[in-house]
Every structure is written in structure tokens, then in C-alpha cells.
C-alpha atoms as a PDB file:
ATOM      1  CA  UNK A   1     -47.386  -9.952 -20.799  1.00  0.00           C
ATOM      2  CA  UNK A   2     -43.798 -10.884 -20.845  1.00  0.00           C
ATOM      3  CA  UNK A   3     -43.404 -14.520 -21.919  1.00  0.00           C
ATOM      4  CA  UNK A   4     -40.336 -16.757 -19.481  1.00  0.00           C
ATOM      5  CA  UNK A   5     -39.121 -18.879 -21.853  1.00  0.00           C
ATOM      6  CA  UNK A   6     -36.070 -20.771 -19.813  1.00  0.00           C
ATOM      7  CA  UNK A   7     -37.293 -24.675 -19.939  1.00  0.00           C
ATOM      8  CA  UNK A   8     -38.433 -27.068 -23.050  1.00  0.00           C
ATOM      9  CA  UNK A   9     -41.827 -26.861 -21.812  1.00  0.00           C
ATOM     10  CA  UNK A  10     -41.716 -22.765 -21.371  1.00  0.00           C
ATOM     11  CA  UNK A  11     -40.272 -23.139 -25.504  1.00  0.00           C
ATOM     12  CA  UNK A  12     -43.791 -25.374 -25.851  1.00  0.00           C
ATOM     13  CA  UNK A  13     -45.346 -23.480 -24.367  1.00  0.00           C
ATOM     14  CA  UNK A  14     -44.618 -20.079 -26.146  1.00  0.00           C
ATOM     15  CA  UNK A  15     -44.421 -21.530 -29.481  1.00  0.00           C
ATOM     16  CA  UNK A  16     -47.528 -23.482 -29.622  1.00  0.00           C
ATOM     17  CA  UNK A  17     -49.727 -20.171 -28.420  1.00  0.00           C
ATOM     18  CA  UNK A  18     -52.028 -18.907 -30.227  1.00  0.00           C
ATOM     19  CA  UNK A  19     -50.612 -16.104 -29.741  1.00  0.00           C
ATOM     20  CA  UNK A  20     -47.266 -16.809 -31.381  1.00  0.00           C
ATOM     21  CA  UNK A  21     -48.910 -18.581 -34.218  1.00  0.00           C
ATOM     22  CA  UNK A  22     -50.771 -15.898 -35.684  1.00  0.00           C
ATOM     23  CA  UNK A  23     -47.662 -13.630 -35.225  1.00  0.00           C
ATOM     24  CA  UNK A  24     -45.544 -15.963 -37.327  1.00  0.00           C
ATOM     25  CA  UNK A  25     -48.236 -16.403 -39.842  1.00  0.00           C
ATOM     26  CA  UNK A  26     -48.180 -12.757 -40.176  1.00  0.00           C
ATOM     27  CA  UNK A  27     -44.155 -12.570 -40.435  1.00  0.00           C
ATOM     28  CA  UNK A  28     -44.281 -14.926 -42.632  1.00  0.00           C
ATOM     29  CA  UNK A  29     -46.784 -12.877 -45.325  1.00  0.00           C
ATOM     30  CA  UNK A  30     -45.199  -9.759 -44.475  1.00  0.00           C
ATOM     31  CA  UNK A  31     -41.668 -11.264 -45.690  1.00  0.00           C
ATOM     32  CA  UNK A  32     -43.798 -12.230 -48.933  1.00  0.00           C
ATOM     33  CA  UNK A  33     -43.094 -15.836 -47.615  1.00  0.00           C
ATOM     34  CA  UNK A  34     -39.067 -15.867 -48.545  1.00  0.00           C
ATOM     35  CA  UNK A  35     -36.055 -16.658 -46.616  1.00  0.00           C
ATOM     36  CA  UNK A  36     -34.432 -13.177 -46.279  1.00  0.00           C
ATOM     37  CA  UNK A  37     -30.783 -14.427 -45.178  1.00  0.00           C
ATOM     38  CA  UNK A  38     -31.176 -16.061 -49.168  1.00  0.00           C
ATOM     39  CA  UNK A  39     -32.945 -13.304 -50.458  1.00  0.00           C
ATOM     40  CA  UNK A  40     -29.671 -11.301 -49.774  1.00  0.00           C
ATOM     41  CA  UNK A  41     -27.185 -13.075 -51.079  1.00  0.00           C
ATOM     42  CA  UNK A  42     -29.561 -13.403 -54.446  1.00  0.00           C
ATOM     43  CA  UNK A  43     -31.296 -16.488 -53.981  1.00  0.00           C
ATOM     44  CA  UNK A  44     -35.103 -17.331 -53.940  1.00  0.00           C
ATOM     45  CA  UNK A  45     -35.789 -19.995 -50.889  1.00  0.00           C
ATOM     46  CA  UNK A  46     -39.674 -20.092 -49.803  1.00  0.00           C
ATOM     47  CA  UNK A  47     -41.660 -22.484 -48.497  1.00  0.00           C
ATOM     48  CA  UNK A  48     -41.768 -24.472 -51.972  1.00  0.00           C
ATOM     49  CA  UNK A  49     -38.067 -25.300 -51.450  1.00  0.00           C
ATOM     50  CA  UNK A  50     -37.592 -25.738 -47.617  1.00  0.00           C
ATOM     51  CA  UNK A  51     -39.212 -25.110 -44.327  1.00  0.00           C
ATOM     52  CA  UNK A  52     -39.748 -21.217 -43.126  1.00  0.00           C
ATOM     53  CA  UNK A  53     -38.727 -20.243 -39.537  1.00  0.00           C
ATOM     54  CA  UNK A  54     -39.641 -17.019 -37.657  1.00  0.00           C
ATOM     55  CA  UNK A  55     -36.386 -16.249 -36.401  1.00  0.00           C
ATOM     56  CA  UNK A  56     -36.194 -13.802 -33.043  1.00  0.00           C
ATOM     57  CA  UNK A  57     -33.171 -11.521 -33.810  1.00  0.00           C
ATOM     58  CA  UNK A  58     -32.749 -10.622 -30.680  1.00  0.00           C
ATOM     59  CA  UNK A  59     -32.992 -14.141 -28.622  1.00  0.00           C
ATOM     60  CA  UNK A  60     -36.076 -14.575 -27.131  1.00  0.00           C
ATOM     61  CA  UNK A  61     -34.382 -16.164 -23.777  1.00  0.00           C
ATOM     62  CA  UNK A  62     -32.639 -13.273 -23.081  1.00  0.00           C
ATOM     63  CA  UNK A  63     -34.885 -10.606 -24.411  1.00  0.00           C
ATOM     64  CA  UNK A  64     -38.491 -11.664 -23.088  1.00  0.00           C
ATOM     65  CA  UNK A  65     -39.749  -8.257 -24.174  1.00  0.00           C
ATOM     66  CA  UNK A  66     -39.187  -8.600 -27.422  1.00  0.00           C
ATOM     67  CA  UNK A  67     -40.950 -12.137 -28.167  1.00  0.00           C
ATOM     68  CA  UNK A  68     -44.041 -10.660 -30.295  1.00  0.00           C
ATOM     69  CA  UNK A  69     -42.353  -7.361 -31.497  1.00  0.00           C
ATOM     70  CA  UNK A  70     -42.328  -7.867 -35.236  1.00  0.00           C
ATOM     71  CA  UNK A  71     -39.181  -5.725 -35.817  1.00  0.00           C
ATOM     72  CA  UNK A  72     -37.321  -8.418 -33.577  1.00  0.00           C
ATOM     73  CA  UNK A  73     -38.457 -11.366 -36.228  1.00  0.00           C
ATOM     74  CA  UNK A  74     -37.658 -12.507 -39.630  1.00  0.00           C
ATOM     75  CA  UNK A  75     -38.654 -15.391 -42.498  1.00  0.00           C
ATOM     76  CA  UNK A  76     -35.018 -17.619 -42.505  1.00  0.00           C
ATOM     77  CA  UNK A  77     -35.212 -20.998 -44.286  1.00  0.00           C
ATOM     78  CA  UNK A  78     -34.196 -24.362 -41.703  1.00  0.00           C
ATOM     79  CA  UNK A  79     -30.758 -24.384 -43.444  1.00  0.00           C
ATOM     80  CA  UNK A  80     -29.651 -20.190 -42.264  1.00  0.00           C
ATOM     81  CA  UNK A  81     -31.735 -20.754 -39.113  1.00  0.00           C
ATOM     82  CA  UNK A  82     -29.709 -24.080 -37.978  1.00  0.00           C
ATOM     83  CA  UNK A  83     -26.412 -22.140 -39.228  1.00  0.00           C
ATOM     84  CA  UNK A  84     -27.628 -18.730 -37.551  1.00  0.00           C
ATOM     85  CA  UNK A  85     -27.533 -21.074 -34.560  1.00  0.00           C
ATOM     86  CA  UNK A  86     -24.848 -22.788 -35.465  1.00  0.00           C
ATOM     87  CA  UNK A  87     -26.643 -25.820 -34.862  1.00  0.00           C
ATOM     88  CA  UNK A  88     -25.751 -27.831 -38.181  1.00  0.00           C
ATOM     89  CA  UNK A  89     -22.449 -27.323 -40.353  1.00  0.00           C
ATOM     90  CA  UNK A  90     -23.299 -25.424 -43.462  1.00  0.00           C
ATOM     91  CA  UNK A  91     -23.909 -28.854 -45.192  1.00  0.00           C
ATOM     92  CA  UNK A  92     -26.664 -29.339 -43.612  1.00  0.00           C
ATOM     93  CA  UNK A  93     -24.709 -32.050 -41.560  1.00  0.00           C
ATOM     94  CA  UNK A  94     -24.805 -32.262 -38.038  1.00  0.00           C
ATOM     95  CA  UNK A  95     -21.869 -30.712 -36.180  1.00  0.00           C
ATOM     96  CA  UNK A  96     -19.420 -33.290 -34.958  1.00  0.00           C
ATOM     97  CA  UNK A  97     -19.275 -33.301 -31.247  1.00  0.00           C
ATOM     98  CA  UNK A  98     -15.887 -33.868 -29.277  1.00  0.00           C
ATOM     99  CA  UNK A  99     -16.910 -37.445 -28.037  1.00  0.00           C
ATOM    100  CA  UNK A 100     -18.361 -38.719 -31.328  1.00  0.00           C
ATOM    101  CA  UNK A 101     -15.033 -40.124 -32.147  1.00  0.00           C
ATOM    102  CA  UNK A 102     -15.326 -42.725 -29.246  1.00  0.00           C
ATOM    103  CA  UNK A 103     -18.092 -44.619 -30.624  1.00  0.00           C
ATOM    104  CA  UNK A 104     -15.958 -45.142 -34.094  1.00  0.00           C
ATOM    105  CA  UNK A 105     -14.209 -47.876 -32.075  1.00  0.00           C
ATOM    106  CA  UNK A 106     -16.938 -50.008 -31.431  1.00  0.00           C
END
């Protein structure tokens, strides 16, 4: 079955499965428990030194079909997932949004 993953409680949904869990446990072992984004440029980064993430490749909100394909997923530490999303600078700051500047007047 092809999971719709479109609203915060779809992404609940999905992610707390049990489904999904035992997928990512198994992602997880199969990339020997290392952040491969690290691994390539030379660096060890496992679970001892930050928090492992089963990133979807391909994103799961706009490929639904390939949510529990394992070639679609990979180990990435927080720090390359957030940046992979560009959801952090690279850091580990959060990004500066255009209207943060209006509360440094108050």
C-alpha cells in the first residue's frame, strides 16, 4: 500500500508505523550504523557522536511509492540531514528568516 503523506499527522502517522520502524532499524544496520554523507568525505559519524536519520532520497511526499524501498533510503547524521534539507545553516544554526530582523528592535 502506497502511504499519503501530505499533512503533520499523515508524517505521524507514517513515521511512527511499525512498519517504518523496522525498515529504518534495518537501514540503519545495513549502513553498519554510520552517516554515509560523512563517511564520504572521510569522517566517522554514528550514533555515538550524533543522532542517525533514515533519509528518503527520493522525497517521500512526492514519491509515495518509494517510502519502504530500501534503495530510496540512507543512514545521514541530524547535521547532513538538516543541511540536505537545508533546514539549518551548516553551523548547525538555524537559518535566519527575512522577518527575524524586526524583533531586534524591541
Amino acid at each position: 500500500m502506497i502511504p499519503v503523506v501530505k499533512t503533520k499527522a499523515d508524517r505521524a502517522r507514517f513515521y511512527g508505523s511499525t512498519k517504518w520502524r523496522n525498515l529504518r532499524k534495518a537501514i540503519l544496520e545495513r549502513d553498519h550504523y554510520e552517516c554515509l554523507w560523512c563517511k564520504a568525505e572521510g569522517r566517522l559519524t554514528t550514533q555515538y557522536d550524533s543522532i542517525l536519520e533514515v533519509d528518503h532520497v527520493k522525497e517521500l511526499e512526492t514519491n509515495p511509492e518509494l517510502a519502504f524501498d530500501p534503495d530510496n533510503l540512507r543512514t545521514l547524521c541530524k547535521e547532513c540531514h538538516n543541511k540536505r534539507h537545508d533546514r539549518m545553516n551548516y553551523r548547525g544554526q538555524p537559518k535566519k528568516r527575512k522577518w527575524d530582523d524586526e524583533f531586534d528592535i524591541l
